[in-house]
PDB file of N, CA and C in Angstrom:
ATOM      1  N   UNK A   1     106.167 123.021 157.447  1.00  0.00           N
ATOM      2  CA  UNK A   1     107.348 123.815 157.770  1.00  0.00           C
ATOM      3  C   UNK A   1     107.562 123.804 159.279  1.00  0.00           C
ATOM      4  N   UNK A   2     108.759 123.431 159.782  1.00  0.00           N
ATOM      5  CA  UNK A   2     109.303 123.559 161.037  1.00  0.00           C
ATOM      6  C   UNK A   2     108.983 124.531 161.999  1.00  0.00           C
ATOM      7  N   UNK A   3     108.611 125.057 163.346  1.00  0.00           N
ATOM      8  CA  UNK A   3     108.319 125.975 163.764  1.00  0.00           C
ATOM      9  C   UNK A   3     110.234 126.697 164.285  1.00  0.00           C
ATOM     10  N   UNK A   4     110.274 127.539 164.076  1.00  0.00           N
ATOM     11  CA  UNK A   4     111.282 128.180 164.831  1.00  0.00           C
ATOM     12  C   UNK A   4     111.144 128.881 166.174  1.00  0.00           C
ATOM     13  N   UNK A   5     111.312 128.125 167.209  1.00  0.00           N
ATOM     14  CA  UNK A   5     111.193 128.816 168.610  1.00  0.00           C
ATOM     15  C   UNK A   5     112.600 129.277 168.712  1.00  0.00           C
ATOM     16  N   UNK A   6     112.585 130.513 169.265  1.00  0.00           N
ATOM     17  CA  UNK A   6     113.940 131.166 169.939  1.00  0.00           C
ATOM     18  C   UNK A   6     114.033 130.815 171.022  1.00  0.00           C
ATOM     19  N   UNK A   7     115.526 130.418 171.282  1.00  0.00           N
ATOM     20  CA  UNK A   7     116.665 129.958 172.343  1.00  0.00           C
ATOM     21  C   UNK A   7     116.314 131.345 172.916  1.00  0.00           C
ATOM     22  N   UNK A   8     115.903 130.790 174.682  1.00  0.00           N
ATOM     23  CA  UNK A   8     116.099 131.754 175.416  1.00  0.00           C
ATOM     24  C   UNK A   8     117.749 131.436 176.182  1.00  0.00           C
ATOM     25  N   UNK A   9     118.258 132.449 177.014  1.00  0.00           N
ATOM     26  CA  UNK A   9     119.595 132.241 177.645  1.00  0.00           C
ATOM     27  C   UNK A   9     119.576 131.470 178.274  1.00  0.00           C
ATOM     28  N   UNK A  10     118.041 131.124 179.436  1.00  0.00           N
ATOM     29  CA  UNK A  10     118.217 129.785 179.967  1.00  0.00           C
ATOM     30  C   UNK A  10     118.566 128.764 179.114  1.00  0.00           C
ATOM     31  N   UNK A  11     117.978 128.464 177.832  1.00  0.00           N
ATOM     32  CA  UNK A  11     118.179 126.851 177.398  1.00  0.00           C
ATOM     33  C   UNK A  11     119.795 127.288 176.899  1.00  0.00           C
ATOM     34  N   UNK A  12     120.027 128.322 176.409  1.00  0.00           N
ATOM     35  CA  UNK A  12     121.649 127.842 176.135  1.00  0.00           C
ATOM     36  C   UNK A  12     122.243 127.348 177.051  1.00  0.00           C
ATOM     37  N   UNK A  13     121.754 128.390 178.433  1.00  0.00           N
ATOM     38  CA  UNK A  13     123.129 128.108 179.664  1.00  0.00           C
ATOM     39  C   UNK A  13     122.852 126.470 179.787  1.00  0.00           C
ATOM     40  N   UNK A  14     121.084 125.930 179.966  1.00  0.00           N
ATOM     41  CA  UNK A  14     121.519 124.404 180.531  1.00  0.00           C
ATOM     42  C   UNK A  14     121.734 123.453 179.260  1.00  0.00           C
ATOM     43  N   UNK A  15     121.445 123.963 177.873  1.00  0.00           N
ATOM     44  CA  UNK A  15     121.995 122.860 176.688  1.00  0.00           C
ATOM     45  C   UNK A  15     123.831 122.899 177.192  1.00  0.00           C
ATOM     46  N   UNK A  16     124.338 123.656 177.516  1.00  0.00           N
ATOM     47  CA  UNK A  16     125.486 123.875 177.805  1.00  0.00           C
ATOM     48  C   UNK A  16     126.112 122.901 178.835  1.00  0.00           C
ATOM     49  N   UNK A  17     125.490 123.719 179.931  1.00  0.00           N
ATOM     50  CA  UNK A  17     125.316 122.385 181.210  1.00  0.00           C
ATOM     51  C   UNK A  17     125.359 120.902 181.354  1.00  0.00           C
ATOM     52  N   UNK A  18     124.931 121.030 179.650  1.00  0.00           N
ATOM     53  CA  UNK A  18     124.142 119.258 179.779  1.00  0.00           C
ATOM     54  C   UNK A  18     125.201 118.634 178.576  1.00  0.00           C
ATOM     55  N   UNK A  19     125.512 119.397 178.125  1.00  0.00           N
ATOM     56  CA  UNK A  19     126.749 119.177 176.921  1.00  0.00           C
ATOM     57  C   UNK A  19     127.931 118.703 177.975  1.00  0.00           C
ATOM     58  N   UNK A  20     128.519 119.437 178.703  1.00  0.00           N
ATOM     59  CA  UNK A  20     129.595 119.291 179.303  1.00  0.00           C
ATOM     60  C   UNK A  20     129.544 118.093 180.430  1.00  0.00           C
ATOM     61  N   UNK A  21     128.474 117.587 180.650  1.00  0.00           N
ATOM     62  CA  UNK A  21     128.070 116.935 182.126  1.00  0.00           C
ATOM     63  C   UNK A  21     128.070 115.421 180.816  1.00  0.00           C
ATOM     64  N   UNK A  22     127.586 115.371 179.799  1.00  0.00           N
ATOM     65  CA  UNK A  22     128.013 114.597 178.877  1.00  0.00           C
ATOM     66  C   UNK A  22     126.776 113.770 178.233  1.00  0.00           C
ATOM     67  N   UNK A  23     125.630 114.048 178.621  1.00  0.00           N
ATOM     68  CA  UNK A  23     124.249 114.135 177.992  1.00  0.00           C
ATOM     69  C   UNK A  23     123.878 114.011 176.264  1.00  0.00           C
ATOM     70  N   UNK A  24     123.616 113.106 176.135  1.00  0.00           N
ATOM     71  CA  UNK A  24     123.766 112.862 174.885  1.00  0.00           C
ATOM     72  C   UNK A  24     123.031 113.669 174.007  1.00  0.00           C
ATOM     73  N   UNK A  25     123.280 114.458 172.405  1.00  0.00           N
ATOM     74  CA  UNK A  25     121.939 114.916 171.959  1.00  0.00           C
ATOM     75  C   UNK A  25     120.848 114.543 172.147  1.00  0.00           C
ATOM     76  N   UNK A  26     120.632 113.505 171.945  1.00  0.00           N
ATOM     77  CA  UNK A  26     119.132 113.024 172.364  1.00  0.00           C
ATOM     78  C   UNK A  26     118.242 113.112 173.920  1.00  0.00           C
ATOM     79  N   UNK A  27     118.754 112.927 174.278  1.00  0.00           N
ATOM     80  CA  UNK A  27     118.854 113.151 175.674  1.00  0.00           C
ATOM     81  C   UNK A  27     118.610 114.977 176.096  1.00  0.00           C
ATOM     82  N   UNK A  28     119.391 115.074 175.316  1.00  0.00           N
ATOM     83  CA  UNK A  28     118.944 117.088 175.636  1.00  0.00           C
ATOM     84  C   UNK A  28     118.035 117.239 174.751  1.00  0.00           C
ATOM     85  N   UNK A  29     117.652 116.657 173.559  1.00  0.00           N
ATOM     86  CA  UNK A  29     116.442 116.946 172.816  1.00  0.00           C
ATOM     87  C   UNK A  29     115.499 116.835 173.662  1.00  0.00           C
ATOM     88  N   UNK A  30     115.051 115.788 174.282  1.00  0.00           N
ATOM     89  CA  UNK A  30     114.202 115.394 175.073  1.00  0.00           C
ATOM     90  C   UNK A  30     113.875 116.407 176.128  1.00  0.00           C
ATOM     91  N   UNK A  31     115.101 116.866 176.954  1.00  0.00           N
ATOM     92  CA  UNK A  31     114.879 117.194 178.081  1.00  0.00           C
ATOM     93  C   UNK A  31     114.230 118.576 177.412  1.00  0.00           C
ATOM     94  N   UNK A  32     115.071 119.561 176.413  1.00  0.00           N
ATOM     95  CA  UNK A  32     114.395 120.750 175.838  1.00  0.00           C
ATOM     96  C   UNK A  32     113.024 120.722 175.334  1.00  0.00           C
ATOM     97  N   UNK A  33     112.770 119.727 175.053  1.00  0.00           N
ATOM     98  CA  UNK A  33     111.874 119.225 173.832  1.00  0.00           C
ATOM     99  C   UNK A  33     112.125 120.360 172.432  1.00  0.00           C
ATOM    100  N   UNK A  34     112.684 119.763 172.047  1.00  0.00           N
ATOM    101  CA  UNK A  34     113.353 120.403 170.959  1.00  0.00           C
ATOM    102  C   UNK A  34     113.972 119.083 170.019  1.00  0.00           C
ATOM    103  N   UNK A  35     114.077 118.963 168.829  1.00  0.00           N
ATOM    104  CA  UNK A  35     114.263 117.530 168.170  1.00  0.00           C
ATOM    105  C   UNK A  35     115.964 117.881 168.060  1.00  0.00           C
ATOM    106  N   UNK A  36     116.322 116.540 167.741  1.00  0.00           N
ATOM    107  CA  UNK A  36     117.850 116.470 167.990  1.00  0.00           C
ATOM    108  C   UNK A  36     118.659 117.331 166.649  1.00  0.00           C
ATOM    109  N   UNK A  37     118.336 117.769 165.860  1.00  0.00           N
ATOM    110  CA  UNK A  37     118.750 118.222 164.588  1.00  0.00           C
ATOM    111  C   UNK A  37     118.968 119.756 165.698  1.00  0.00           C
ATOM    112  N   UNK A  38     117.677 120.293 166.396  1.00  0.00           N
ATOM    113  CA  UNK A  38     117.567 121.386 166.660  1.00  0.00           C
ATOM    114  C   UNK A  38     119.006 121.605 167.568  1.00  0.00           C
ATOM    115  N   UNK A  39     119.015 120.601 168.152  1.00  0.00           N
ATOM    116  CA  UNK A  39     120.642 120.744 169.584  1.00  0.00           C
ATOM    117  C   UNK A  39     121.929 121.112 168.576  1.00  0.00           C
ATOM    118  N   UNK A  40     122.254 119.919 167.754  1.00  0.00           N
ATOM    119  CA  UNK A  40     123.299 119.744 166.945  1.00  0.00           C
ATOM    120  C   UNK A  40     123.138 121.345 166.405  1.00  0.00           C
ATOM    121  N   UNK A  41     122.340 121.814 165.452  1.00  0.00           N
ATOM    122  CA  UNK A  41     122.263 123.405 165.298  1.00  0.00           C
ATOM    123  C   UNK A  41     123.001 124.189 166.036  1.00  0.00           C
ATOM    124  N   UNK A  42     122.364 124.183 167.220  1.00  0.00           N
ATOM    125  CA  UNK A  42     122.383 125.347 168.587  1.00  0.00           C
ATOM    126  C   UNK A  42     123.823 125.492 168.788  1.00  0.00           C
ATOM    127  N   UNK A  43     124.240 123.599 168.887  1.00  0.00           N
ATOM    128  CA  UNK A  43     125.667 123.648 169.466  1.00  0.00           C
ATOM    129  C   UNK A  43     126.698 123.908 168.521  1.00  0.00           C
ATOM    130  N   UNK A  44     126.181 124.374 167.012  1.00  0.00           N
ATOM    131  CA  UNK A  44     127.034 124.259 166.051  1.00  0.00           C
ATOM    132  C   UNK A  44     127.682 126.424 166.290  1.00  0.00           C
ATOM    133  N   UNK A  45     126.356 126.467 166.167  1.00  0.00           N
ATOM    134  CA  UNK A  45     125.961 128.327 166.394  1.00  0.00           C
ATOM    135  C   UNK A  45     126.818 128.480 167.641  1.00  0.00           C
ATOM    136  N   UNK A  46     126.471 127.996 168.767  1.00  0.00           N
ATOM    137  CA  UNK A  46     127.533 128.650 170.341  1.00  0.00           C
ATOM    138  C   UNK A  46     128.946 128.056 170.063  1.00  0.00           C
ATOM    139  N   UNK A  47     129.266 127.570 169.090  1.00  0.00           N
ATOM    140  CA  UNK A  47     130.521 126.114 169.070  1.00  0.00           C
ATOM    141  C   UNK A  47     130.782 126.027 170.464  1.00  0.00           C
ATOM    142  N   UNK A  48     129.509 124.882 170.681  1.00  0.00           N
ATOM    143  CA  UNK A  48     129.861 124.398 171.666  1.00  0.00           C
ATOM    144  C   UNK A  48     130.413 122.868 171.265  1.00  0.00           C
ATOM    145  N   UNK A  49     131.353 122.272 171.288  1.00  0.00           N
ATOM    146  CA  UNK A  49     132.003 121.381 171.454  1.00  0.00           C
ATOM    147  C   UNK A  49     132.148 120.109 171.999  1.00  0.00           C
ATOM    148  N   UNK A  50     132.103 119.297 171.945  1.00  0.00           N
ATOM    149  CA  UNK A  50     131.924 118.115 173.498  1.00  0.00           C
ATOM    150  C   UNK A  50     133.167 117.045 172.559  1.00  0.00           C
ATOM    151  N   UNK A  51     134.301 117.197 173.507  1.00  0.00           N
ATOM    152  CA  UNK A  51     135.573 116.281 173.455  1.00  0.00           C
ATOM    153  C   UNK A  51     135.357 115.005 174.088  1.00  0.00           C
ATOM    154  N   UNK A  52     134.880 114.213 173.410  1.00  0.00           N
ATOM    155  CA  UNK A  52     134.549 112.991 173.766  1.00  0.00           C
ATOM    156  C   UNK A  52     135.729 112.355 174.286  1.00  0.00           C
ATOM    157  N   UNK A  53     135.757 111.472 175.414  1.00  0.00           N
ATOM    158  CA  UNK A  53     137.013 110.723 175.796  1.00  0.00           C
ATOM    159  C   UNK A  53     136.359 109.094 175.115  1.00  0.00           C
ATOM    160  N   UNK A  54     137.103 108.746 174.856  1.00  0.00           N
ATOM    161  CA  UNK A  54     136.880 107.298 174.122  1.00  0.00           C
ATOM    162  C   UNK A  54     137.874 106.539 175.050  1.00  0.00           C
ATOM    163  N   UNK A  55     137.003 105.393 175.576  1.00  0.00           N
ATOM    164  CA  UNK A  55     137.386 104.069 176.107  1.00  0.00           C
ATOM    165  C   UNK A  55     137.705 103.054 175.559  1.00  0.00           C
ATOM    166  N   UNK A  56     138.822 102.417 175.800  1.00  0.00           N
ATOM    167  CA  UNK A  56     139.138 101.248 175.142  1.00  0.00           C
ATOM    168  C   UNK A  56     138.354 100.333 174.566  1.00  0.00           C
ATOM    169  N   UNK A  57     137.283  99.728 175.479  1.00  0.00           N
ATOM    170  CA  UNK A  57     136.259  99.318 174.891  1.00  0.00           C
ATOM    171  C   UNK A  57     134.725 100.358 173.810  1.00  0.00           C
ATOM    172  N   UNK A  58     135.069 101.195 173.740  1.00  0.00           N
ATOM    173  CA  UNK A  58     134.446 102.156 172.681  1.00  0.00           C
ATOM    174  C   UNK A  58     135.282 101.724 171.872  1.00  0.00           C
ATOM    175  N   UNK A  59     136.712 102.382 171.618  1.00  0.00           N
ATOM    176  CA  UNK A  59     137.564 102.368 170.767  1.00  0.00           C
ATOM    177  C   UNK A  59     137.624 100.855 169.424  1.00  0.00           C
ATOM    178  N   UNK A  60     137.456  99.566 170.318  1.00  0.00           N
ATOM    179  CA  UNK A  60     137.067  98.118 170.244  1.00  0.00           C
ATOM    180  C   UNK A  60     135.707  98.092 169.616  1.00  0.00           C
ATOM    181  N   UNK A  61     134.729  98.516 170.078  1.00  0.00           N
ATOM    182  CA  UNK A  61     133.378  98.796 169.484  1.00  0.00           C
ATOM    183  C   UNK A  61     133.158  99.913 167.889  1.00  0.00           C
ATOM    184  N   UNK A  62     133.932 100.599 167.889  1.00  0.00           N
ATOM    185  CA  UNK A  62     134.265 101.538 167.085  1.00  0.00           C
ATOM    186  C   UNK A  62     134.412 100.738 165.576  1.00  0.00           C
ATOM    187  N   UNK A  63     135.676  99.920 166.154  1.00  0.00           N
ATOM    188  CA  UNK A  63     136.178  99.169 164.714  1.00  0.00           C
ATOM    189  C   UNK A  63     135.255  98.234 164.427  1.00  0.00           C
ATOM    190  N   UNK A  64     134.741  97.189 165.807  1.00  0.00           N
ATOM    191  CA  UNK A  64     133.930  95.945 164.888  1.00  0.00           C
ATOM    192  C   UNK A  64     133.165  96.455 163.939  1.00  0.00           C
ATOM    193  N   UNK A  65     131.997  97.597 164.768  1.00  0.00           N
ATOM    194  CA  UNK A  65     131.365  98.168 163.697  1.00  0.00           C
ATOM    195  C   UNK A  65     131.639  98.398 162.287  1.00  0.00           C
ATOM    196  N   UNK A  66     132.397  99.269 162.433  1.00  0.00           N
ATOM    197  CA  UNK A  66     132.707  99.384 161.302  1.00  0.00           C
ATOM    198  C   UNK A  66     133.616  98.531 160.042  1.00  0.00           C
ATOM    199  N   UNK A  67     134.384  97.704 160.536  1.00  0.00           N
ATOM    200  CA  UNK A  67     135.067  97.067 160.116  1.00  0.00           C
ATOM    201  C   UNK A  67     134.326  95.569 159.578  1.00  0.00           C
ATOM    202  N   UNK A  68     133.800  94.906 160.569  1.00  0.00           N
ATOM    203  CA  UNK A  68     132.954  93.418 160.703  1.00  0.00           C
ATOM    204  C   UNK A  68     131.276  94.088 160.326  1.00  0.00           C
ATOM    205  N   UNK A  69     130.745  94.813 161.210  1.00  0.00           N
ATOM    206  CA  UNK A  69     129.409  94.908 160.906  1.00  0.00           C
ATOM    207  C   UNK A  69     129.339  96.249 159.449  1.00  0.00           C
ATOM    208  N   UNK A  70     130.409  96.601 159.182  1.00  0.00           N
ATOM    209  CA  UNK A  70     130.310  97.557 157.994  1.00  0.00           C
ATOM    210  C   UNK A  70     129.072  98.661 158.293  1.00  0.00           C
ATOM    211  N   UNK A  71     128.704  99.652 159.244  1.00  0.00           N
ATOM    212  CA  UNK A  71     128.237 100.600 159.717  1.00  0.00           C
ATOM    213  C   UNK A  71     128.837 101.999 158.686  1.00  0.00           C
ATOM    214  N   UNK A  72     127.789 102.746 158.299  1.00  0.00           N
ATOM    215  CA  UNK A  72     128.460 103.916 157.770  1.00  0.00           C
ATOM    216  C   UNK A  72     128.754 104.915 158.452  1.00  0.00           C
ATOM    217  N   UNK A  73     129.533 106.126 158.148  1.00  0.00           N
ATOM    218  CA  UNK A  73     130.437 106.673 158.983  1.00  0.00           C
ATOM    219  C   UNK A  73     129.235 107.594 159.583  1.00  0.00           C
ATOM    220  N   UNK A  74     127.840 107.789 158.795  1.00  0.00           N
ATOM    221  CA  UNK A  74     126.717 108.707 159.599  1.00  0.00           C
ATOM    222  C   UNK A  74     126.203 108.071 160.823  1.00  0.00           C
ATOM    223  N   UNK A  75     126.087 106.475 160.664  1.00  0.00           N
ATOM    224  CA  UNK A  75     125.550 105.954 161.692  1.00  0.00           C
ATOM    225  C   UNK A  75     126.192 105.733 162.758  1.00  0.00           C
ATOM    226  N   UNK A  76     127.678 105.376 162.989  1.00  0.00           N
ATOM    227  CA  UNK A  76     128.632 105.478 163.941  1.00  0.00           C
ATOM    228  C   UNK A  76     128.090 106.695 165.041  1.00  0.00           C
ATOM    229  N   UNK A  77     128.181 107.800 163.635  1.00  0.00           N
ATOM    230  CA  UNK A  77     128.607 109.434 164.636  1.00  0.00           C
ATOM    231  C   UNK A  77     127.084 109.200 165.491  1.00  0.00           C
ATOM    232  N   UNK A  78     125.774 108.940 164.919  1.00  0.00           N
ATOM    233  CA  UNK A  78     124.836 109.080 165.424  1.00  0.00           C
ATOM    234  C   UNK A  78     124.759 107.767 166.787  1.00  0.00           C
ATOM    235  N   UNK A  79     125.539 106.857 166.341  1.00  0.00           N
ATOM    236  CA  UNK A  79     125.471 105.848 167.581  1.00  0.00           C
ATOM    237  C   UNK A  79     126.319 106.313 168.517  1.00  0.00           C
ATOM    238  N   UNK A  80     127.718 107.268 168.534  1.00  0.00           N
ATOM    239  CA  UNK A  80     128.177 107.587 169.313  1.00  0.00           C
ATOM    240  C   UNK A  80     128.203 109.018 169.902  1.00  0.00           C
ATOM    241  N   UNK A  81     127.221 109.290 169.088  1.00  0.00           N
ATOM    242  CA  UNK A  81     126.797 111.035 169.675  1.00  0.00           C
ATOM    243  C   UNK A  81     127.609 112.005 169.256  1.00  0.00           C
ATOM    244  N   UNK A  82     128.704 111.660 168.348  1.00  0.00           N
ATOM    245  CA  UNK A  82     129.806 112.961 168.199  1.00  0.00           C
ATOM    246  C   UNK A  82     129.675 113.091 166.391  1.00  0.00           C
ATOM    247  N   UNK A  83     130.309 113.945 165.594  1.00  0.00           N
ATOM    248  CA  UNK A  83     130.244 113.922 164.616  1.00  0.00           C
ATOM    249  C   UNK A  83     130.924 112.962 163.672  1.00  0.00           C
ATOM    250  N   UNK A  84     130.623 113.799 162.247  1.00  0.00           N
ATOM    251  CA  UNK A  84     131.207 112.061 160.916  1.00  0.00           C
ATOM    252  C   UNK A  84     132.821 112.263 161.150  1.00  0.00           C
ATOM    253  N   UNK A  85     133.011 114.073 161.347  1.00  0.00           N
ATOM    254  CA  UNK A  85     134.450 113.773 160.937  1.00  0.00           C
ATOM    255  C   UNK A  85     135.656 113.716 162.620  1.00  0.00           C
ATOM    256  N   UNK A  86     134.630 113.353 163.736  1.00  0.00           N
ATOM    257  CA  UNK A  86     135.111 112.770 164.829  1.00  0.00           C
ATOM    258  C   UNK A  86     135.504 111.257 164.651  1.00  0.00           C
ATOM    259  N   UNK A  87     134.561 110.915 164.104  1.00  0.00           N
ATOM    260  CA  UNK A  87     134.395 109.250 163.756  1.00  0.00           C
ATOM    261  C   UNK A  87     136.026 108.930 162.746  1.00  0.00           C
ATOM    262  N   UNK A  88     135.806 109.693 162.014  1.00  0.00           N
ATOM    263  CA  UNK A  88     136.820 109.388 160.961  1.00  0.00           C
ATOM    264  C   UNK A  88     137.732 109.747 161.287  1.00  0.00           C
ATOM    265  N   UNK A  89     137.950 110.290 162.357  1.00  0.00           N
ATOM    266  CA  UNK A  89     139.275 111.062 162.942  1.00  0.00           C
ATOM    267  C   UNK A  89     139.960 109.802 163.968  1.00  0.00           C
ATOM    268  N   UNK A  90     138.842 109.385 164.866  1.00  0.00           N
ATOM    269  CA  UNK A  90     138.737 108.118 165.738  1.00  0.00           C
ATOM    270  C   UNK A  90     139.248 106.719 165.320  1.00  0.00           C
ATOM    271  N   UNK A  91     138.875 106.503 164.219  1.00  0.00           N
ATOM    272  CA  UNK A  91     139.486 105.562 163.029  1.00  0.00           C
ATOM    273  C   UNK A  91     140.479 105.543 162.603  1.00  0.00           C
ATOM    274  N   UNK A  92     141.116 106.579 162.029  1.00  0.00           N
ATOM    275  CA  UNK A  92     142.308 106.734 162.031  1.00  0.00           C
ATOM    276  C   UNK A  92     143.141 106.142 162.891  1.00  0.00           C
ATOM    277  N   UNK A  93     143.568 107.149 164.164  1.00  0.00           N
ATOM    278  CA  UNK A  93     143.804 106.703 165.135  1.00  0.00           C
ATOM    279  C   UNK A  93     143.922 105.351 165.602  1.00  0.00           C
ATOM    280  N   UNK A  94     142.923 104.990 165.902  1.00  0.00           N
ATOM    281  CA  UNK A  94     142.478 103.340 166.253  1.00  0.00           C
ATOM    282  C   UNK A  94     143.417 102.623 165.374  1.00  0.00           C
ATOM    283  N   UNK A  95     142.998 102.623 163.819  1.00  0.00           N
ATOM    284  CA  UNK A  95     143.678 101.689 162.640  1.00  0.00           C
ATOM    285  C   UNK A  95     145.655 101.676 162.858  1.00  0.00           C
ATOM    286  N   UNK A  96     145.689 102.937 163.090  1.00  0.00           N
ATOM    287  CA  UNK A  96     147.113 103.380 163.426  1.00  0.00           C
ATOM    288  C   UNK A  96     147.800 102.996 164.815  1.00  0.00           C
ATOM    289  N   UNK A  97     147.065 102.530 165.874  1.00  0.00           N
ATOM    290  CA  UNK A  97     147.277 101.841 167.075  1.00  0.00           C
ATOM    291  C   UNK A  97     147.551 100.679 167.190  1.00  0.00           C
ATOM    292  N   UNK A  98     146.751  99.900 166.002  1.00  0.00           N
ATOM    293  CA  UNK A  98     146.362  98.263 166.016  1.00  0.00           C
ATOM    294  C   UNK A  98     147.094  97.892 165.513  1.00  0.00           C
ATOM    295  N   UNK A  99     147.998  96.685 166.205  1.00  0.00           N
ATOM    296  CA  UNK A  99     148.709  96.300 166.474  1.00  0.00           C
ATOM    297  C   UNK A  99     148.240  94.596 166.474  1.00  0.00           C
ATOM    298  N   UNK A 100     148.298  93.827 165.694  1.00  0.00           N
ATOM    299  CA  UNK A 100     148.076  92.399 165.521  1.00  0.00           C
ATOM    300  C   UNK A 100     148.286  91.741 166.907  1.00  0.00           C
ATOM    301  N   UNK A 101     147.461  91.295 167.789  1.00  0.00           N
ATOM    302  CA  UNK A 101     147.655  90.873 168.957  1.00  0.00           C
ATOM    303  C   UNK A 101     147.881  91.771 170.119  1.00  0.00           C
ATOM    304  N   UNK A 102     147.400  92.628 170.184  1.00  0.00           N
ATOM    305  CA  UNK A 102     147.851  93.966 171.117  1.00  0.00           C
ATOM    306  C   UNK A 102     146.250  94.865 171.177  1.00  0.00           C
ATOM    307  N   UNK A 103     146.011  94.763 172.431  1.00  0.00           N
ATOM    308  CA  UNK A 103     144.852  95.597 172.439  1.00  0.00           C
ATOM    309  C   UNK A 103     144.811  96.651 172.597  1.00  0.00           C
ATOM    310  N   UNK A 104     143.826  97.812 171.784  1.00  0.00           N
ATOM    311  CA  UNK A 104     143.467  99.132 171.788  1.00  0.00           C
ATOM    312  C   UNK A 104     143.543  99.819 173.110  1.00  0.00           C
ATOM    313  N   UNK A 105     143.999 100.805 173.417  1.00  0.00           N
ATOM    314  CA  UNK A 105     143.999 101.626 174.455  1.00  0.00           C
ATOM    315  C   UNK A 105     144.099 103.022 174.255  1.00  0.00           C
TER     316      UNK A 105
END
């Protein structure tokens, strides 16, 4: 069974810190030592948020994946740090942009 350590205010304020500065879950798992399930939690509880900006070349990376290398929509979110229904939201988008000869932006 998992141990449950309590979030003191420091680790919210710098999981926070480190959310916004753009630190990947993993990356704040590490730094907390705390496993990455535990962040995704925390940040679900403060809704803390992180509005990913997606780059053209993300956006480009987004589809091969999924499209050519057939990636499922869990592994995306986990390769790109944001959630399934960011991913699927991202896709959308993207599919709805693309434009036969016209690159993603």
């Amino acid at each position: 069974m998992p141990s449950s350590k309590r979030w003191t205010p420091e680790e919210d304020e710098l999981l926070h810190k480190l959310r916004e500065e753009g630190f990947t879950g993993r990356e704040i798992a590490l730094r907390l030592k705390r496993s990455e399930a535990a962040i995704r939690m925390r940040c679900s509880t403060l809704k803390l948020r992180k509005n990913k900006k997606w780059t053209a070349e993300e956006k480009q990376q987004l589809l091969h994946l999924r499209e050519i290398e057939r990636w499922s929509i869990r592994k995306l979110a986990a390769h790109f740090d944001v959630s399934e229904r960011a991913i699927e939201g991202m896709l959308a988008t993207v599919r709805s942009q693309t434009i036969p000869g016209k690159n993603i932006s």
